[in-house]
PDB file of N, CA and C in Angstrom:
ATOM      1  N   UNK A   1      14.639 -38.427   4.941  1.00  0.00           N
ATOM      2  CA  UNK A   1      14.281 -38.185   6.320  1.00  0.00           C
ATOM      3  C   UNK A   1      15.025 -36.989   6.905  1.00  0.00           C
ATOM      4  N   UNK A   2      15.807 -36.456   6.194  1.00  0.00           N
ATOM      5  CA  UNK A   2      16.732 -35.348   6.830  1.00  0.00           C
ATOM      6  C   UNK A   2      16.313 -34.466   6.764  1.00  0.00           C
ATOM      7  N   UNK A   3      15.197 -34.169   5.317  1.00  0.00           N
ATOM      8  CA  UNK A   3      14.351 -33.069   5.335  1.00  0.00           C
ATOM      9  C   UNK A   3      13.592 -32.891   6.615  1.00  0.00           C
ATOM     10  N   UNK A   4      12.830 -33.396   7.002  1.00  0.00           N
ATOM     11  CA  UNK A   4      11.770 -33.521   7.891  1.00  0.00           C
ATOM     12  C   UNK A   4      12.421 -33.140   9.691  1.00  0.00           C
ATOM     13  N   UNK A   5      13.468 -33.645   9.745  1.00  0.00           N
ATOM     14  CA  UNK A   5      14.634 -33.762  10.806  1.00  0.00           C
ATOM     15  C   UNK A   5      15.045 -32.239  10.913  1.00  0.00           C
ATOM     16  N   UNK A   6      15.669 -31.748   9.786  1.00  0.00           N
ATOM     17  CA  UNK A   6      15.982 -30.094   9.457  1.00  0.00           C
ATOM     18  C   UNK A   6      14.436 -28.932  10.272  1.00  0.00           C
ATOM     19  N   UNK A   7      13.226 -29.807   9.282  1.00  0.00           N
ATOM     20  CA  UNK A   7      12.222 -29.249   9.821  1.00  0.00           C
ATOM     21  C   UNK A   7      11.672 -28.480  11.586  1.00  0.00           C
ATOM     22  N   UNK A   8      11.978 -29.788  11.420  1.00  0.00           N
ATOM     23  CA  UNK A   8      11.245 -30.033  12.914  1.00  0.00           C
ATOM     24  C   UNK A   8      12.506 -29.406  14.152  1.00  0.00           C
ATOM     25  N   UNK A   9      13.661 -29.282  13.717  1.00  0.00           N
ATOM     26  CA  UNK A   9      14.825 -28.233  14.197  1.00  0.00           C
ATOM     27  C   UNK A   9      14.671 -27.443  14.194  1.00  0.00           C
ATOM     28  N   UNK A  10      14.136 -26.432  13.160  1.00  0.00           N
ATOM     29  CA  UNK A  10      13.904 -25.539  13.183  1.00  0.00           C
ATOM     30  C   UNK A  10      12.277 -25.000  13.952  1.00  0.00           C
ATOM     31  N   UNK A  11      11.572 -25.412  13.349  1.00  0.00           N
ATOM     32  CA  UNK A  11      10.512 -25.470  14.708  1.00  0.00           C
ATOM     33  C   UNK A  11      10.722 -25.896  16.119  1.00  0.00           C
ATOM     34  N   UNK A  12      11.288 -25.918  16.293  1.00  0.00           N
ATOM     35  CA  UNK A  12      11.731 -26.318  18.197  1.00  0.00           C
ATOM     36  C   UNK A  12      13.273 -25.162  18.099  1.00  0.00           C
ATOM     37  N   UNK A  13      14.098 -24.586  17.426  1.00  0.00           N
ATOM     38  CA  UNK A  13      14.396 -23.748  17.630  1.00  0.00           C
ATOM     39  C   UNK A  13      13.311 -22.448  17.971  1.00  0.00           C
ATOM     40  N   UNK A  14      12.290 -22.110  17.064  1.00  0.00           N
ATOM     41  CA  UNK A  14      11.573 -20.821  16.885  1.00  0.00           C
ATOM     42  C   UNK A  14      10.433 -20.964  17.491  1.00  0.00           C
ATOM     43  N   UNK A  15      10.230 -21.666  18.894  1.00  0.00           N
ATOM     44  CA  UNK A  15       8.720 -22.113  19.258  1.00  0.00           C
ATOM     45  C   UNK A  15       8.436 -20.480  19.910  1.00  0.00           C
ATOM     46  N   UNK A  16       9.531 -20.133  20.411  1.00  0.00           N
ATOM     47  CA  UNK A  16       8.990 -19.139  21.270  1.00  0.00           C
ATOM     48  C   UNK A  16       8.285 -17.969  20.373  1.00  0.00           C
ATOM     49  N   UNK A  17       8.537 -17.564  19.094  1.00  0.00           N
ATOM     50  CA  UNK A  17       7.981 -16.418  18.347  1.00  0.00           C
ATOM     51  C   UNK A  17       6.973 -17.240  17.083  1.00  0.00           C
ATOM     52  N   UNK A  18       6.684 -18.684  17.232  1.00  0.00           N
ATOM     53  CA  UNK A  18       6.468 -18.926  15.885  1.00  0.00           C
ATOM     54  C   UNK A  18       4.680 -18.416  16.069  1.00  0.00           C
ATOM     55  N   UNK A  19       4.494 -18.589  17.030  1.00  0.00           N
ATOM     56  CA  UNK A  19       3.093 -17.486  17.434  1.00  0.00           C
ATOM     57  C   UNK A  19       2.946 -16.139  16.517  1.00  0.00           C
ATOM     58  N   UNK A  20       4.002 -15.636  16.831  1.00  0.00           N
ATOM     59  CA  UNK A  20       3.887 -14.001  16.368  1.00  0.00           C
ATOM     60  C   UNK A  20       3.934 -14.141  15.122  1.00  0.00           C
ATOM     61  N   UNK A  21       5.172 -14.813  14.711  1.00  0.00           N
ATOM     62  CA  UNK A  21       4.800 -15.290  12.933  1.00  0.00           C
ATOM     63  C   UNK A  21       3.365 -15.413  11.937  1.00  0.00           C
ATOM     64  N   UNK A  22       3.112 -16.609  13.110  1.00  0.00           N
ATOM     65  CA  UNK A  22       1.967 -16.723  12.123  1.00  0.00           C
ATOM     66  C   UNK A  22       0.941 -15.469  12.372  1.00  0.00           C
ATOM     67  N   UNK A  23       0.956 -15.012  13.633  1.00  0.00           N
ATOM     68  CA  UNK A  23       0.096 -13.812  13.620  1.00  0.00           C
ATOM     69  C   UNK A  23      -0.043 -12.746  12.406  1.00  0.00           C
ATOM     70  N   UNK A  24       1.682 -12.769  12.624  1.00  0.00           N
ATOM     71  CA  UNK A  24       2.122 -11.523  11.777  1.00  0.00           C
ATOM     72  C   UNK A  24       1.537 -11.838   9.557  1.00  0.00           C
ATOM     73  N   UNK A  25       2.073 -12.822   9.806  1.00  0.00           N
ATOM     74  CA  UNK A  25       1.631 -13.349   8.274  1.00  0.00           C
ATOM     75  C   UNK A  25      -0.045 -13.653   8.002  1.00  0.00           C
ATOM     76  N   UNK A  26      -0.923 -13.376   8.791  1.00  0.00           N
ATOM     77  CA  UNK A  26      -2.286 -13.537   8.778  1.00  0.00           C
ATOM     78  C   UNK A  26      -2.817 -12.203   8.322  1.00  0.00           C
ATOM     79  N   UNK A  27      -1.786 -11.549   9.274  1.00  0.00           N
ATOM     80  CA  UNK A  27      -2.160  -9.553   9.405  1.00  0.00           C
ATOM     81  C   UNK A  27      -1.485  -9.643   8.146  1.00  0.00           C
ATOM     82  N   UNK A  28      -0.229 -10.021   7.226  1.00  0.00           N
ATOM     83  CA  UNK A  28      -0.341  -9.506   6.032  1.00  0.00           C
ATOM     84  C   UNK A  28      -1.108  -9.995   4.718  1.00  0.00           C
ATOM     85  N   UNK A  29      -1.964 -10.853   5.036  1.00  0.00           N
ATOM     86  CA  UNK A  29      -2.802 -11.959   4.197  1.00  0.00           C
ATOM     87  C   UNK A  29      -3.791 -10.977   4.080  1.00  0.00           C
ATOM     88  N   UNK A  30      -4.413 -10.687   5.439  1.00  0.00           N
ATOM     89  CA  UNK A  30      -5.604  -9.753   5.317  1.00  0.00           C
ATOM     90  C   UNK A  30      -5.488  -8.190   4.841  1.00  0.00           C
ATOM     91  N   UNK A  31      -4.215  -7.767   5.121  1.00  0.00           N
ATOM     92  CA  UNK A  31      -4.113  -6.552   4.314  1.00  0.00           C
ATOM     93  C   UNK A  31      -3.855  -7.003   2.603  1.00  0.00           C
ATOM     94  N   UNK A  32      -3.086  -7.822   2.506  1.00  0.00           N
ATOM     95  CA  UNK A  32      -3.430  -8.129   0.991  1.00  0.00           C
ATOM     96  C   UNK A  32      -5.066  -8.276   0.648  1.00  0.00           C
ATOM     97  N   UNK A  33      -5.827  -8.967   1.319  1.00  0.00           N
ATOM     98  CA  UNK A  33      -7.154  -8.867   0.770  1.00  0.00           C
ATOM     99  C   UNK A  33      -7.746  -7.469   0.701  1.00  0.00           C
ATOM    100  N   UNK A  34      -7.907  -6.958   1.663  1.00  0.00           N
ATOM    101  CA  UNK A  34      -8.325  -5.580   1.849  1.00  0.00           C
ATOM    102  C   UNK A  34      -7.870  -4.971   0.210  1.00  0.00           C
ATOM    103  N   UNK A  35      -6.532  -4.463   0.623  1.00  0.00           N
ATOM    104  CA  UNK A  35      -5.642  -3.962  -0.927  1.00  0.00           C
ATOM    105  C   UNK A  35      -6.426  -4.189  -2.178  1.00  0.00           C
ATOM    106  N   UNK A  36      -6.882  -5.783  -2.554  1.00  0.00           N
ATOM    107  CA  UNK A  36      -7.043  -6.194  -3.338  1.00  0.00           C
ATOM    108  C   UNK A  36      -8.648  -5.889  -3.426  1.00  0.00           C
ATOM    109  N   UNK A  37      -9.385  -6.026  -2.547  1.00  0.00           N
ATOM    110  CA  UNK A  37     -10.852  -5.675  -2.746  1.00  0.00           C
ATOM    111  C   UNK A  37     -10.974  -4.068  -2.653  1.00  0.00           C
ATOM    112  N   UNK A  38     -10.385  -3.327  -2.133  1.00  0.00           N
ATOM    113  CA  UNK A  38     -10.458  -1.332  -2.294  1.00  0.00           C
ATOM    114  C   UNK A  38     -10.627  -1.236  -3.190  1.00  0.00           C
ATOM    115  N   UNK A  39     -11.029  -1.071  -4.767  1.00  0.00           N
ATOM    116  CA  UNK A  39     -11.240  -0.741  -5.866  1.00  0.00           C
ATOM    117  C   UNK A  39     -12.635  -0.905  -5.403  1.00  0.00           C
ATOM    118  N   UNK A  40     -13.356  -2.150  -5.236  1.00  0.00           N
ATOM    119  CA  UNK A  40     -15.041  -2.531  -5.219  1.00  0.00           C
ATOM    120  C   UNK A  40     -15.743  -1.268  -4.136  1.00  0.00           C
ATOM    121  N   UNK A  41     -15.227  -0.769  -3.452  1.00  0.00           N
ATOM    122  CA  UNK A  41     -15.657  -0.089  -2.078  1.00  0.00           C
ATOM    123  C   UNK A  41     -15.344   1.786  -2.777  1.00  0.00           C
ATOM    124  N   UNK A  42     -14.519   1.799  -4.058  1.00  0.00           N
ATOM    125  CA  UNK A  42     -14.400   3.532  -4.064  1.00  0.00           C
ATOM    126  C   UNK A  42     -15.040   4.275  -5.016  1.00  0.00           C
TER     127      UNK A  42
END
């Protein structure tokens, strides 16, 4: 249970940016796709 406890600390520490996070890690998901499909497009 301490795992989960640790967790959830840390999410209620980082509520205020965990927005931008995930933003930010979406924007690098989709540039990985992009990256990865540019060969099919040149």
């Amino acid at each position: 249970m301490t795992t989960f406890n640790f967790l959830k600390s840390i999410v209620a520490r980082s509520q205020a940016t965990l927005l931008q996070d995930a933003a930010g890690a979406a924007a690098l998901m989709v540039m990985l796709l992009v990256g990865l499909h540019l060969p099919i497009f040149v």
